[in-house]
C-alpha atoms as a PDB file:
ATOM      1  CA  UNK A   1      48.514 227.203   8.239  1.00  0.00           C
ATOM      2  CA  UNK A   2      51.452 225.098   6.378  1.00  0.00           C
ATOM      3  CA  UNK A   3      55.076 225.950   6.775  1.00  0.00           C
ATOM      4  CA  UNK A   4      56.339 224.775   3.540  1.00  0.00           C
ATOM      5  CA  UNK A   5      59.849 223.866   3.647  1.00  0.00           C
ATOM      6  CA  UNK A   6      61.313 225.905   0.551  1.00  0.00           C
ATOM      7  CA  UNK A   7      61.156 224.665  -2.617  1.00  0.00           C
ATOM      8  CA  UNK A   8      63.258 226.077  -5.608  1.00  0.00           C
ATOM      9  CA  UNK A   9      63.480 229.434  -2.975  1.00  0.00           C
ATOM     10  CA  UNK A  10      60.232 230.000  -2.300  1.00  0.00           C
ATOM     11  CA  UNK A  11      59.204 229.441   1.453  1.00  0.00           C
ATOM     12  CA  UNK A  12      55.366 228.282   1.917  1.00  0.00           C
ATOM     13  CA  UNK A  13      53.107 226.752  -0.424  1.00  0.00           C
ATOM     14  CA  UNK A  14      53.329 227.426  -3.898  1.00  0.00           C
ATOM     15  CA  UNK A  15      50.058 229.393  -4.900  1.00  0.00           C
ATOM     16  CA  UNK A  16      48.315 228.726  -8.033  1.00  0.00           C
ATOM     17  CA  UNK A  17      44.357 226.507  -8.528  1.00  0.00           C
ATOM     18  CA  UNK A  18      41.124 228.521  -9.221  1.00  0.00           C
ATOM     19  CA  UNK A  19      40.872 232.204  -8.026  1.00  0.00           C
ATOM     20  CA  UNK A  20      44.961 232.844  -8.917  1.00  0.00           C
ATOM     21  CA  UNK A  21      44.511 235.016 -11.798  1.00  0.00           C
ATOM     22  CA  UNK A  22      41.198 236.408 -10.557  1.00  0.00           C
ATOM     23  CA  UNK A  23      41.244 240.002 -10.656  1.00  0.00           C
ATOM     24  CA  UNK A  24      40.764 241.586  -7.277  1.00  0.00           C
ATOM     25  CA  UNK A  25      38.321 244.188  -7.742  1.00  0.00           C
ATOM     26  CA  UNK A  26      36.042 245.813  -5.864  1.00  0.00           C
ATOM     27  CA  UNK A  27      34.577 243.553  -2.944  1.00  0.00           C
ATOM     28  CA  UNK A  28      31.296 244.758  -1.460  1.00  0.00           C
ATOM     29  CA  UNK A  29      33.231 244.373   2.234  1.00  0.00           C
ATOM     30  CA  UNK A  30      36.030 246.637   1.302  1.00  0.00           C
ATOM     31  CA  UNK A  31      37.012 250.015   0.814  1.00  0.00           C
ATOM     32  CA  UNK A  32      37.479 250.237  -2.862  1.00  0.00           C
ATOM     33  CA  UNK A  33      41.269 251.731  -3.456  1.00  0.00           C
ATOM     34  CA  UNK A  34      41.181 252.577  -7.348  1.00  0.00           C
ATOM     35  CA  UNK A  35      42.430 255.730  -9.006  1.00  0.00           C
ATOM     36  CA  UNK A  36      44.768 256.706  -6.213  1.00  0.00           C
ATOM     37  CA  UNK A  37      48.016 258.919  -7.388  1.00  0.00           C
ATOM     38  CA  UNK A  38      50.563 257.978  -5.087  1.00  0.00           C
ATOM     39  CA  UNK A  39      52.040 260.166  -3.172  1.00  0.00           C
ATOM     40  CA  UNK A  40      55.909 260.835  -3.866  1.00  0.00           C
ATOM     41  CA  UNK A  41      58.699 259.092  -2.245  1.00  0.00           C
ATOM     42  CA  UNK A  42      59.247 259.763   1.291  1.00  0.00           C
ATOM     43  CA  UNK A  43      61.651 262.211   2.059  1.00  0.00           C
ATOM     44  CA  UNK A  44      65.038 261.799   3.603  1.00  0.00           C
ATOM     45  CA  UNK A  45      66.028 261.751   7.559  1.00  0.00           C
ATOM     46  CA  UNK A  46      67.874 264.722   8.195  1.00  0.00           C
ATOM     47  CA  UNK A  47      71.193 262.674   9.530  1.00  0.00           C
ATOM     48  CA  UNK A  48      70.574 261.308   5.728  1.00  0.00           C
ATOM     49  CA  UNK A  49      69.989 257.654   7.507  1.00  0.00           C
ATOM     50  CA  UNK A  50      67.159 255.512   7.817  1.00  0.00           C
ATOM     51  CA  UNK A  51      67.093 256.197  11.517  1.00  0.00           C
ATOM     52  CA  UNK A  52      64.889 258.880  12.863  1.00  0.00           C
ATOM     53  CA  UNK A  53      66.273 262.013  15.140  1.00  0.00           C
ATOM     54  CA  UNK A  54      62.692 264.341  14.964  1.00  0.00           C
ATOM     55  CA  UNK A  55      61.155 264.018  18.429  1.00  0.00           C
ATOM     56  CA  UNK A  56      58.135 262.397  18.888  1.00  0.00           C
ATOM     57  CA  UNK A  57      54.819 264.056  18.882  1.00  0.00           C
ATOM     58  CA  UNK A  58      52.595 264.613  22.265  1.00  0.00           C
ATOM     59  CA  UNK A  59      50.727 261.602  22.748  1.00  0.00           C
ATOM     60  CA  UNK A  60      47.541 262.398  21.482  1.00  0.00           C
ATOM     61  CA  UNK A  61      49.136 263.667  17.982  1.00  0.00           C
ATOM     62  CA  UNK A  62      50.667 259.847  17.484  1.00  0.00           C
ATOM     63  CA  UNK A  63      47.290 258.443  18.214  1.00  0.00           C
ATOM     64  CA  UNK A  64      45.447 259.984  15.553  1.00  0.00           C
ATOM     65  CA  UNK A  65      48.268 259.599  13.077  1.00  0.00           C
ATOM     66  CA  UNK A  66      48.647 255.919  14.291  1.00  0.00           C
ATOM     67  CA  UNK A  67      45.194 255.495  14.083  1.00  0.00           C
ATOM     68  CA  UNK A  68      44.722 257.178  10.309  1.00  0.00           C
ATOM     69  CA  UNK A  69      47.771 255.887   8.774  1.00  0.00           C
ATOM     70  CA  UNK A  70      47.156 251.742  10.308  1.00  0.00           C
ATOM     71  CA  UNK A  71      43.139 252.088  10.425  1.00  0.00           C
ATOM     72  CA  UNK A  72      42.950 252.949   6.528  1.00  0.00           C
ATOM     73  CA  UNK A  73      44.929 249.581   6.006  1.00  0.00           C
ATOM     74  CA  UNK A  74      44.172 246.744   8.918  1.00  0.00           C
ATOM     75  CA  UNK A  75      40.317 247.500   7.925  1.00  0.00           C
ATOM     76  CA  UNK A  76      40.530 245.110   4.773  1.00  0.00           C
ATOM     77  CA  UNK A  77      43.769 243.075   5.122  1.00  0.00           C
ATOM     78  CA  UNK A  78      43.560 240.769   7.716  1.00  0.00           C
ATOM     79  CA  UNK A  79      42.070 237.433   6.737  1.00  0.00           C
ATOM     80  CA  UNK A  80      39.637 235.290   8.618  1.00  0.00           C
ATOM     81  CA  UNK A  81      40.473 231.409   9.795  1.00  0.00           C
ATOM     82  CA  UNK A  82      39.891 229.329   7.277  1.00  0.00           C
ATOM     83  CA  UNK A  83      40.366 231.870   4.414  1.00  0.00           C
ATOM     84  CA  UNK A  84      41.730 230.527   1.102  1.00  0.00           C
ATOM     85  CA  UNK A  85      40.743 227.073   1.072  1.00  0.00           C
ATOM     86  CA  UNK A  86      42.794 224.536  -0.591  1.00  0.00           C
ATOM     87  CA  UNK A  87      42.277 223.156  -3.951  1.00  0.00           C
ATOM     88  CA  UNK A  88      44.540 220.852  -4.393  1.00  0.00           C
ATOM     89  CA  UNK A  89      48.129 220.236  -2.076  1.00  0.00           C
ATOM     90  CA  UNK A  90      50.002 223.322  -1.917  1.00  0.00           C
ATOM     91  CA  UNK A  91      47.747 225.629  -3.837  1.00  0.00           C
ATOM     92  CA  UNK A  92      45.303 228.500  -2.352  1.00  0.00           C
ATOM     93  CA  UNK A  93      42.737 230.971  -3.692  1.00  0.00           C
ATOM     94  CA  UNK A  94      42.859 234.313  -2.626  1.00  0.00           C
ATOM     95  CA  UNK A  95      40.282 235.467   0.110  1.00  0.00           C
ATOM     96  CA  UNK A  96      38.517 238.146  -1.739  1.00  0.00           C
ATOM     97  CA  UNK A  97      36.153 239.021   0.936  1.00  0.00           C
ATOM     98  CA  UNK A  98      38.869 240.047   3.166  1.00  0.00           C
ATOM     99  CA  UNK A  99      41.184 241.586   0.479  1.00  0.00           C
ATOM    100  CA  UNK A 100      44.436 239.332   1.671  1.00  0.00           C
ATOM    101  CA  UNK A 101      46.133 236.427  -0.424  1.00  0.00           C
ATOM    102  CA  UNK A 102      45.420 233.242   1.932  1.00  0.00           C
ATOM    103  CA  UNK A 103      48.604 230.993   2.367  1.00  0.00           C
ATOM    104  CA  UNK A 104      46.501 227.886   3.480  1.00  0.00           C
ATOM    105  CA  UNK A 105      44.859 226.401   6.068  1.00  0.00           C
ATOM    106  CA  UNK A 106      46.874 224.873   9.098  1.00  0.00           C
ATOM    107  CA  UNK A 107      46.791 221.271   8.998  1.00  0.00           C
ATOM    108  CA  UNK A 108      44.810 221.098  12.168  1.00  0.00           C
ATOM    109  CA  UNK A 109      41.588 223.517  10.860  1.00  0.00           C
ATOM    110  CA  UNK A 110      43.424 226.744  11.691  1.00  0.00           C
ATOM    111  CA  UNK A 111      43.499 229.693   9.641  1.00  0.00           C
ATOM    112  CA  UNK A 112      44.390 233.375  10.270  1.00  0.00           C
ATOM    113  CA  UNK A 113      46.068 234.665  13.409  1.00  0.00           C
ATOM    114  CA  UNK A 114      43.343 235.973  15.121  1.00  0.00           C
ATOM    115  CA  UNK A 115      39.466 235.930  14.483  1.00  0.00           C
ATOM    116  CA  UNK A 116      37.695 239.390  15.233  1.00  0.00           C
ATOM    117  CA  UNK A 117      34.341 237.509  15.650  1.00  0.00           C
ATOM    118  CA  UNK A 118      35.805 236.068  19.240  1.00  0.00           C
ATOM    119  CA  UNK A 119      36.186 239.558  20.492  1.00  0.00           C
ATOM    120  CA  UNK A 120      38.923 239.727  22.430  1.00  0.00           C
ATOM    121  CA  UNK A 121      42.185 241.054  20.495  1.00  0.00           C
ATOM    122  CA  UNK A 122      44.302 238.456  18.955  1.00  0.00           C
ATOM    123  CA  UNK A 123      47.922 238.618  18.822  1.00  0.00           C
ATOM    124  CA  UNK A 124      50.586 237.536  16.749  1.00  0.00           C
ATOM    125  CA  UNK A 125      53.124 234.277  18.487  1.00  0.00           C
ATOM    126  CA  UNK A 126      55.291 235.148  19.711  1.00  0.00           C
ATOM    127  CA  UNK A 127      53.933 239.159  19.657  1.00  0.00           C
ATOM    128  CA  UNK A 128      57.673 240.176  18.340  1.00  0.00           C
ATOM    129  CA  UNK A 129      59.850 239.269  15.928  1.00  0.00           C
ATOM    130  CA  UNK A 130      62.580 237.372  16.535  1.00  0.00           C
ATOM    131  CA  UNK A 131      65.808 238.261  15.273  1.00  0.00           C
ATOM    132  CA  UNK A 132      66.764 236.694  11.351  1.00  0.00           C
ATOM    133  CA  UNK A 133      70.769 237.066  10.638  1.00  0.00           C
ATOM    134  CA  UNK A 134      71.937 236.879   7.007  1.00  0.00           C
ATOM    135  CA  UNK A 135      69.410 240.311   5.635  1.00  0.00           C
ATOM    136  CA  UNK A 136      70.714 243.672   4.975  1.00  0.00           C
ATOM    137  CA  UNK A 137      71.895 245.958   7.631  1.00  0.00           C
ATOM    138  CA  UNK A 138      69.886 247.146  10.345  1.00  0.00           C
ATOM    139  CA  UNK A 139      67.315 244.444   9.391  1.00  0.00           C
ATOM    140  CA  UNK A 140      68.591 241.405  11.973  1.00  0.00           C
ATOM    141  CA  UNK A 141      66.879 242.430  15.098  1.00  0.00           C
ATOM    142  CA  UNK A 142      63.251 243.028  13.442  1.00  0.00           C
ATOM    143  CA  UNK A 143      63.399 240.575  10.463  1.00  0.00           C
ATOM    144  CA  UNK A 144      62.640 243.105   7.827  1.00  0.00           C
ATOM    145  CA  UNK A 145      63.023 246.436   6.188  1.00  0.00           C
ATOM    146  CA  UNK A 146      62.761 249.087   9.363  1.00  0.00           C
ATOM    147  CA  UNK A 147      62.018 252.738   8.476  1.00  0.00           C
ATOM    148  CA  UNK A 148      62.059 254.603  11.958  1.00  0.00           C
ATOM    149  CA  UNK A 149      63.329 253.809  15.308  1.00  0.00           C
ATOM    150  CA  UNK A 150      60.725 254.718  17.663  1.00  0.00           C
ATOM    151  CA  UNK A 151      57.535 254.724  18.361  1.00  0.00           C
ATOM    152  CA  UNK A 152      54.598 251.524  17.960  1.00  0.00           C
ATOM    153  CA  UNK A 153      56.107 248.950  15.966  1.00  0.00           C
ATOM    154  CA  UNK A 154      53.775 248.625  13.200  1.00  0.00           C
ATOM    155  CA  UNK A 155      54.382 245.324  11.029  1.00  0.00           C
ATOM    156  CA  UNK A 156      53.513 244.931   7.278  1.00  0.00           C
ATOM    157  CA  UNK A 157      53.926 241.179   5.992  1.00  0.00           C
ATOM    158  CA  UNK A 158      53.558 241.400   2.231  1.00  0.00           C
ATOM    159  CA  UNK A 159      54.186 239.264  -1.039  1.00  0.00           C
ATOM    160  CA  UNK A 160      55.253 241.684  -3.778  1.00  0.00           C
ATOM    161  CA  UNK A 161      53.515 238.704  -6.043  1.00  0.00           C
ATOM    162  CA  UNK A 162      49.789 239.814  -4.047  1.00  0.00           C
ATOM    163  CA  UNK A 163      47.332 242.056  -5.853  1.00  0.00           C
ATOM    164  CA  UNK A 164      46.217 243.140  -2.342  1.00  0.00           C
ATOM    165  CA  UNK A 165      49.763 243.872  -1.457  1.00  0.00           C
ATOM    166  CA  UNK A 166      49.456 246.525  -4.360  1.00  0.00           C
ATOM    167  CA  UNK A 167      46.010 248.195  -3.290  1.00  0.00           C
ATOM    168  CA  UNK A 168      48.050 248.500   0.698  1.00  0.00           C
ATOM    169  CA  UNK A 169      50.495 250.215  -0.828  1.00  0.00           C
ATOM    170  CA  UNK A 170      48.486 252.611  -3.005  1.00  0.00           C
ATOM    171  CA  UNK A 171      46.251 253.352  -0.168  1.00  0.00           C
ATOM    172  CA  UNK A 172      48.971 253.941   2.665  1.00  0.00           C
ATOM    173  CA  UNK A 173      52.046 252.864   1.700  1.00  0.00           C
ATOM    174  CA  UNK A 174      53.601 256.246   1.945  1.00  0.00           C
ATOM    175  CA  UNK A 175      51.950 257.761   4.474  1.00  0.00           C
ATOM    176  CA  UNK A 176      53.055 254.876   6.705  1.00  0.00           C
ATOM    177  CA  UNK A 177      56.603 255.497   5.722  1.00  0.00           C
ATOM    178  CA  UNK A 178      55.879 259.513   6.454  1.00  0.00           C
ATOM    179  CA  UNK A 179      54.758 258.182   9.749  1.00  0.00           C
ATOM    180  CA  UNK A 180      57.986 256.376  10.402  1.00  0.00           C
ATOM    181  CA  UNK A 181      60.205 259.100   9.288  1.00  0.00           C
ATOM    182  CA  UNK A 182      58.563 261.805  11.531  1.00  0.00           C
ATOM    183  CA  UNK A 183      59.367 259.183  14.534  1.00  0.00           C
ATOM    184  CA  UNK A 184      55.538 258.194  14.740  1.00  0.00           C
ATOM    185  CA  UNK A 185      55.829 255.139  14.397  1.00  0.00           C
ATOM    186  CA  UNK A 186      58.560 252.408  13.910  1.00  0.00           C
ATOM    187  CA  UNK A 187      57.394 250.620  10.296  1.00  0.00           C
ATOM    188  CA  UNK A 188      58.569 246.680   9.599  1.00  0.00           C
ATOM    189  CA  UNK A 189      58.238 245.308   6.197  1.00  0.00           C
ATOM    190  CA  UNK A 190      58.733 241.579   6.177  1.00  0.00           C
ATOM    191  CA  UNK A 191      58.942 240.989   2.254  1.00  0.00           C
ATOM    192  CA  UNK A 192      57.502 237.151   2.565  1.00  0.00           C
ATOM    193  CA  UNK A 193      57.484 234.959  -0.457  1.00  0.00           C
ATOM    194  CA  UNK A 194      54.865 232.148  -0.796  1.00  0.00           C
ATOM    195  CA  UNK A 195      53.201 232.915  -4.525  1.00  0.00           C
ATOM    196  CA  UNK A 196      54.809 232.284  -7.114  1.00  0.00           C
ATOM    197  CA  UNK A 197      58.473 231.388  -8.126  1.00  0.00           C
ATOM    198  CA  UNK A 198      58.958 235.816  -8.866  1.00  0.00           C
ATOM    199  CA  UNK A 199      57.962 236.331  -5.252  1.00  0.00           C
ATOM    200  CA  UNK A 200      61.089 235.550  -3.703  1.00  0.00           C
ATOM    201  CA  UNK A 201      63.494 237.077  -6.655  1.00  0.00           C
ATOM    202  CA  UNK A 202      61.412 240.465  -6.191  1.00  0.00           C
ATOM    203  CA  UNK A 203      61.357 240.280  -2.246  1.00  0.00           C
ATOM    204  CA  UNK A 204      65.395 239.775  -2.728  1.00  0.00           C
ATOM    205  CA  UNK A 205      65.796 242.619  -5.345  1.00  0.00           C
ATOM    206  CA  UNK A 206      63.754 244.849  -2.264  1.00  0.00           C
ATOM    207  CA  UNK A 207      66.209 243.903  -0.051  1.00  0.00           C
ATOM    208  CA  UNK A 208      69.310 244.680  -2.536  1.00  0.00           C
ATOM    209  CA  UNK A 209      68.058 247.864  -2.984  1.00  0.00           C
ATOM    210  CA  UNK A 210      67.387 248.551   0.500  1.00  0.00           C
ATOM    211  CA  UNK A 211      71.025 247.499   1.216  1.00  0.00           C
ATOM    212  CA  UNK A 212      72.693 249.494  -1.302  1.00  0.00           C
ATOM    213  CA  UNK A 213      71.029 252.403  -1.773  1.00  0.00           C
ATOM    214  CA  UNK A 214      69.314 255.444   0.042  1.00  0.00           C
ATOM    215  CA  UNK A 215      65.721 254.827   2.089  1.00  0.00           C
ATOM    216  CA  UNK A 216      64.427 257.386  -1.387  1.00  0.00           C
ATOM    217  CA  UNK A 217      65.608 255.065  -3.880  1.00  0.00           C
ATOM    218  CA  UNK A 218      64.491 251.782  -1.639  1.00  0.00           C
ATOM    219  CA  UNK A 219      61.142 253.693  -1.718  1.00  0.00           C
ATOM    220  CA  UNK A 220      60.707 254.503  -5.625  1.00  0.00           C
ATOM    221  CA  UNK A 221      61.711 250.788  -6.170  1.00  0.00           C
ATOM    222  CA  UNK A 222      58.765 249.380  -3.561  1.00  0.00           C
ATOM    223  CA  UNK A 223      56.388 251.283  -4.937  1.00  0.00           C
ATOM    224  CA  UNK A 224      57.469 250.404  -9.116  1.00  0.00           C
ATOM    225  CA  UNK A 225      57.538 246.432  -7.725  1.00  0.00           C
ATOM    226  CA  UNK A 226      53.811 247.334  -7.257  1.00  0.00           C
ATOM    227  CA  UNK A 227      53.429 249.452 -10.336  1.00  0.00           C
ATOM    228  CA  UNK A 228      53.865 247.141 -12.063  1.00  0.00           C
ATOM    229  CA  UNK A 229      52.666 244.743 -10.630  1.00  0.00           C
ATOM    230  CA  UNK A 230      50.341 242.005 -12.816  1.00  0.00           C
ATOM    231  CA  UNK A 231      47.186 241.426 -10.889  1.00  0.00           C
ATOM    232  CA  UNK A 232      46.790 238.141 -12.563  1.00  0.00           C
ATOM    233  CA  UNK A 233      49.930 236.898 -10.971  1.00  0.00           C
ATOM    234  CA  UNK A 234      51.577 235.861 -13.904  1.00  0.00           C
ATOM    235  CA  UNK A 235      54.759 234.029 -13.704  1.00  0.00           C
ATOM    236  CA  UNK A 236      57.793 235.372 -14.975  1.00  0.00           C
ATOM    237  CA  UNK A 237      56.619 239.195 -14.115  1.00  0.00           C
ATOM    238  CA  UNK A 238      59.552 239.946 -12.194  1.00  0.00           C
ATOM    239  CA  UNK A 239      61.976 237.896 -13.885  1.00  0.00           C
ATOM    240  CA  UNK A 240      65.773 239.372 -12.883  1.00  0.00           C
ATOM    241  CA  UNK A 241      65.921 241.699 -15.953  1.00  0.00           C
ATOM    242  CA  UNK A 242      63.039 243.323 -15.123  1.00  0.00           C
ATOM    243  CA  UNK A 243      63.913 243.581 -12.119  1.00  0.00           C
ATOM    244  CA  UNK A 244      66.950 245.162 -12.995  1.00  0.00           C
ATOM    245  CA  UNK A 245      65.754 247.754 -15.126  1.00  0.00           C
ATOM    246  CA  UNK A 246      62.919 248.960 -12.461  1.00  0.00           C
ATOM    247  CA  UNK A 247      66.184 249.544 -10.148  1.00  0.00           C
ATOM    248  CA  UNK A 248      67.385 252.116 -12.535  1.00  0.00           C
ATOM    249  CA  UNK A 249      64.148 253.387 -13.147  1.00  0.00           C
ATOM    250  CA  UNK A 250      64.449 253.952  -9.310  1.00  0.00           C
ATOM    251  CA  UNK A 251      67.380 255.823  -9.628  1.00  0.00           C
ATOM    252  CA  UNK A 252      69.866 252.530  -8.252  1.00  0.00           C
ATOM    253  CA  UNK A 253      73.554 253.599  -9.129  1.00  0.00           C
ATOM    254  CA  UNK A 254      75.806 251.434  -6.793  1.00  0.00           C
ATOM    255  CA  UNK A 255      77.359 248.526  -8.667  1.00  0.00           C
ATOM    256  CA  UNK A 256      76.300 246.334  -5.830  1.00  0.00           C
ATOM    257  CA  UNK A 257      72.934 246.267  -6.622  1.00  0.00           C
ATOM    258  CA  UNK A 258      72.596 244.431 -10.285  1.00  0.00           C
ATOM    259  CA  UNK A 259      74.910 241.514  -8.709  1.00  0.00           C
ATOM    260  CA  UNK A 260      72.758 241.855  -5.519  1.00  0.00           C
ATOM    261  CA  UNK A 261      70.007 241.089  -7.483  1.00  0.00           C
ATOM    262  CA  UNK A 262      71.590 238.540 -10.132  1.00  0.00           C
ATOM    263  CA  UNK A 263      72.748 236.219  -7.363  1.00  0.00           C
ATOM    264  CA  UNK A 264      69.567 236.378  -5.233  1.00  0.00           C
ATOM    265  CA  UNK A 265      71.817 236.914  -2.221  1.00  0.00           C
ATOM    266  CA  UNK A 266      68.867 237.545  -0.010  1.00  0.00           C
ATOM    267  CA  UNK A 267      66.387 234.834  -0.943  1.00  0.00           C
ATOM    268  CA  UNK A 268      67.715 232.434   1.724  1.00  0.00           C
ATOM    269  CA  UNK A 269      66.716 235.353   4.242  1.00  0.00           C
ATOM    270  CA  UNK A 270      63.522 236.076   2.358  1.00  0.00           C
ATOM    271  CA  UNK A 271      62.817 232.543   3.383  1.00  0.00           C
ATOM    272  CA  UNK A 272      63.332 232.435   6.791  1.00  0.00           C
ATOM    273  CA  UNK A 273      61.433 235.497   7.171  1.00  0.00           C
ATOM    274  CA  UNK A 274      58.317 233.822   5.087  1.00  0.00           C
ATOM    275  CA  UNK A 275      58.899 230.730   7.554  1.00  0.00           C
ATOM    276  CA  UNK A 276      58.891 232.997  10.797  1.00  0.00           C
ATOM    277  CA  UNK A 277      55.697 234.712   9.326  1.00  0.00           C
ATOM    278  CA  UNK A 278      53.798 231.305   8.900  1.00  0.00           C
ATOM    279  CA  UNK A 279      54.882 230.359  12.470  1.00  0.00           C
ATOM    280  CA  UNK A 280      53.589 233.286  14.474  1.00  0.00           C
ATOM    281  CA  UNK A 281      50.788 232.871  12.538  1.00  0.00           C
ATOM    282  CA  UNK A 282      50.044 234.733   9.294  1.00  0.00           C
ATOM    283  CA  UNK A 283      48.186 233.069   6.867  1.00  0.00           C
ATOM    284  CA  UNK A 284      47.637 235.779   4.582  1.00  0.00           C
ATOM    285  CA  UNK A 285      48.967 238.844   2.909  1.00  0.00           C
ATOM    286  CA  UNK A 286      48.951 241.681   3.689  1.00  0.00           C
ATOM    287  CA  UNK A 287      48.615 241.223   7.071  1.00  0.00           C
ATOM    288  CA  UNK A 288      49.352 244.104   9.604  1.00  0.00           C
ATOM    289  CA  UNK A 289      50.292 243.715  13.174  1.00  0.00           C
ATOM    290  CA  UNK A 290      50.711 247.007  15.716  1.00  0.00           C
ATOM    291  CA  UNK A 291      52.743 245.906  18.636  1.00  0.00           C
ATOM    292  CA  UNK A 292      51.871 242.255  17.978  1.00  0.00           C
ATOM    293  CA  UNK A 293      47.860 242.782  17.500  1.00  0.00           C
ATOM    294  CA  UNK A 294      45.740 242.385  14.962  1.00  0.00           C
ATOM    295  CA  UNK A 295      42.622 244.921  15.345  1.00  0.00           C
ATOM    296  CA  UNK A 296      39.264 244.227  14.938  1.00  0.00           C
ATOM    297  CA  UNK A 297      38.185 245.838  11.287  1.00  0.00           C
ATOM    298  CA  UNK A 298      35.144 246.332  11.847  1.00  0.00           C
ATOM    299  CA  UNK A 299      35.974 248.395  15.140  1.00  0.00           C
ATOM    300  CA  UNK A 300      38.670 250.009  13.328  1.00  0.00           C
ATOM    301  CA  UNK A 301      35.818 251.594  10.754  1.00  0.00           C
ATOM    302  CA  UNK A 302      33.237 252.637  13.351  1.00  0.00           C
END
C-alpha cells in the first residue's frame, strides 16, 4: 500500500491505466445493487444537532440492526491483498471482483488490511482513529464526518470519485445514517481522496457542507455527489461549479458554504485523513471497519 505524499491536493496515488473508466457492473461475486430508489434524507435529531439523545435499544435489537445495516455493505467492499495491481507508477485498476477501488499495492507485497482467507479477524492499525485537527467541528477526535454518538463505531472510508462508493451508498447509505441517528450505532465517514484530481475538491465541498449546514442538507448533498456521480471517472465531474450548484440543489443557504467550497479550505484535512487511511491500512474504497475489524464476507452472507 503507497502513501503518496500529496500532489496538486490529492493524497495517495493518482488513479488512472486500464480498468479506470471500466464500468462497474454486475460482478458474479457480488450482490448486484441496481434500480434502488433511495431512501429520503435522514431525519433530524430532536435537540436539532448531529448528536444523538434517543436511548439505545436492548442489546439484541442493536445486533440485528448492526448486523443488517453493516452486513448488506462489508459483504462486497472490502478488497483482498494484492487487489488493483499496478500498471504503471502511481496508477491502479479497480478490483472488480471485490467491488472496492484498489489504491495500490504496498511496496513490500502487501495489499488490503486484512485477508478473510487467514481466518482469524483482521483489524485496522491502529484499530481507532487518531485524532486530525484542521476539519469541521465535531470531526477532530474521529477524523471524519460523525453522525451519532454512541454505540459501535462503524467506519466508512470512501472516495466520492469511486463507482463502488456510489453502489454503498445506494444500498445502505441511509439506513446507516438511520442507524446512527436512533443511537445504534456511531457512523464515521472519512471522505479520502486518492482518484482523481475532483476527489479531493468533492471530499472538501462534503465537508463545507457538513460544516455549514444542517446533518439534512449534509445528507441530500452526499447522496447528489453520488447521483451524479460518472462511473467512468471522468475528470473534471466535480469541478467547483458543479459543485456549487449541487449545494443548492441540496438546499445550502449559508454564505459560508460557496467560499467554503471555492477556497478548498478542507482539502489539506481531506489529505491527512486519505494519509491516515493508507497507514492503518486501507487499500481500497469503500472499505468498512466496525470497531476496528474488517469481517469476513463470506461469513457475513451465510
Amino acid at each position: 500500500m503507497t502513501n503518496a505524499t500529496p500532489d496538486g491536493g490529492v493524497a495517495g496515488p493518482d488513479e488512472g491505466g486500464a480498468g479506470a473508466a471500466d464500468d462497474p457492473g454486475v460482478n458474479p461475486e457480488q450482490n448486484p445493487v441496481e434500480s434502488v430508489e433511495l431512501p429520503p434524507a435522514v431525519a433530524p435529531t430532536p435537540s436539532g444537532g448531529r448528536g444523538v439523545t434517543m436511548p439505545v435499544a436492548v442489546p439484541v435489537t442493536v445486533a440485528l440492526v448492526l448486523g443488517l445495516a453493516v452486513g448488506l455493505i462489508l459483504g462486497w467492499v472490502i478488497p483482498r491483498p494484492g487487489a488493483g495491481s499496478t500498471t504503471t507508477a502511481g496508477t491502479a485498476e479497480p478490483d472488480t471482483s471485490t467491488g472496492s477501488e484498489s489504491a495500490g499495492d504496498d511496496a513490500d507485497g502487501g495489499g488490503s488490511a486484512g485477508d478473510p482467507a487467514q481466518g482469524a479477524p483482521q483489524t485496522l492499525d491502529p484499530v481507532a482513529p487518531q485524532p486530525v485537527p484542521g476539519g469541521p467541528d465535531g470531526t477532530e477526535q474521529y477524523a471524519g464526518l460523525v453522525i451519532g454518538d454512541q454505540g459501535p463505531l462503524v467506519e466508512v472510508f470512501e472516495d466520492y470519485v469511486c463507482p463502488f462508493c456510489a453502489r454503498l451508498e445506494q444500498a445502505s447509505g441511509a439506513r446507516l445514517r438511520e442507524s446512527a441517528l436512533a443511537g445504534e450505532v456511531r457512523l464515521v465517514l472519512h471522505p479520502i481522496a486518492f482518484l482523481t484530481e475532483d476527489s479531493p475538491r468533492a471530499s472538501n465541498a462534503s465537508a463545507c457542507v457538513y460544516q455549514h449546514q444542517d446533518t439534512d442538507t449534509w445528507a441530500a448533498f452526499h447522496e447528489l455527489l453520488y447521483q451524479t456521480q460518472d462511473p467512468a471517472e471522468t475528470v473534471g465531474q466535480f469541478a467547483t461549479p458543479v459543485l456549487l450548484e449541487l449545494a443548492a440543489q441540496a438546499g445550502a443557504t449559508s454564505d459560508a458554504v460557496g467560499p467554503c467550497i471555492e477556497s478548498g479550505t478542507y482539502e489539506p484535512w481531506v489529505t491527512a485523513l486519505t494519509q491516515q487511511a493508507f497507514a492503518r491500512g486501507v487499500s481500497g474504497t469503500p472499505t468498512v471497519a466496525v470497531d476496528g475489524t474488517l469481517a469476513n464476507p463470506a461469513e457475513l452472507v451465510q
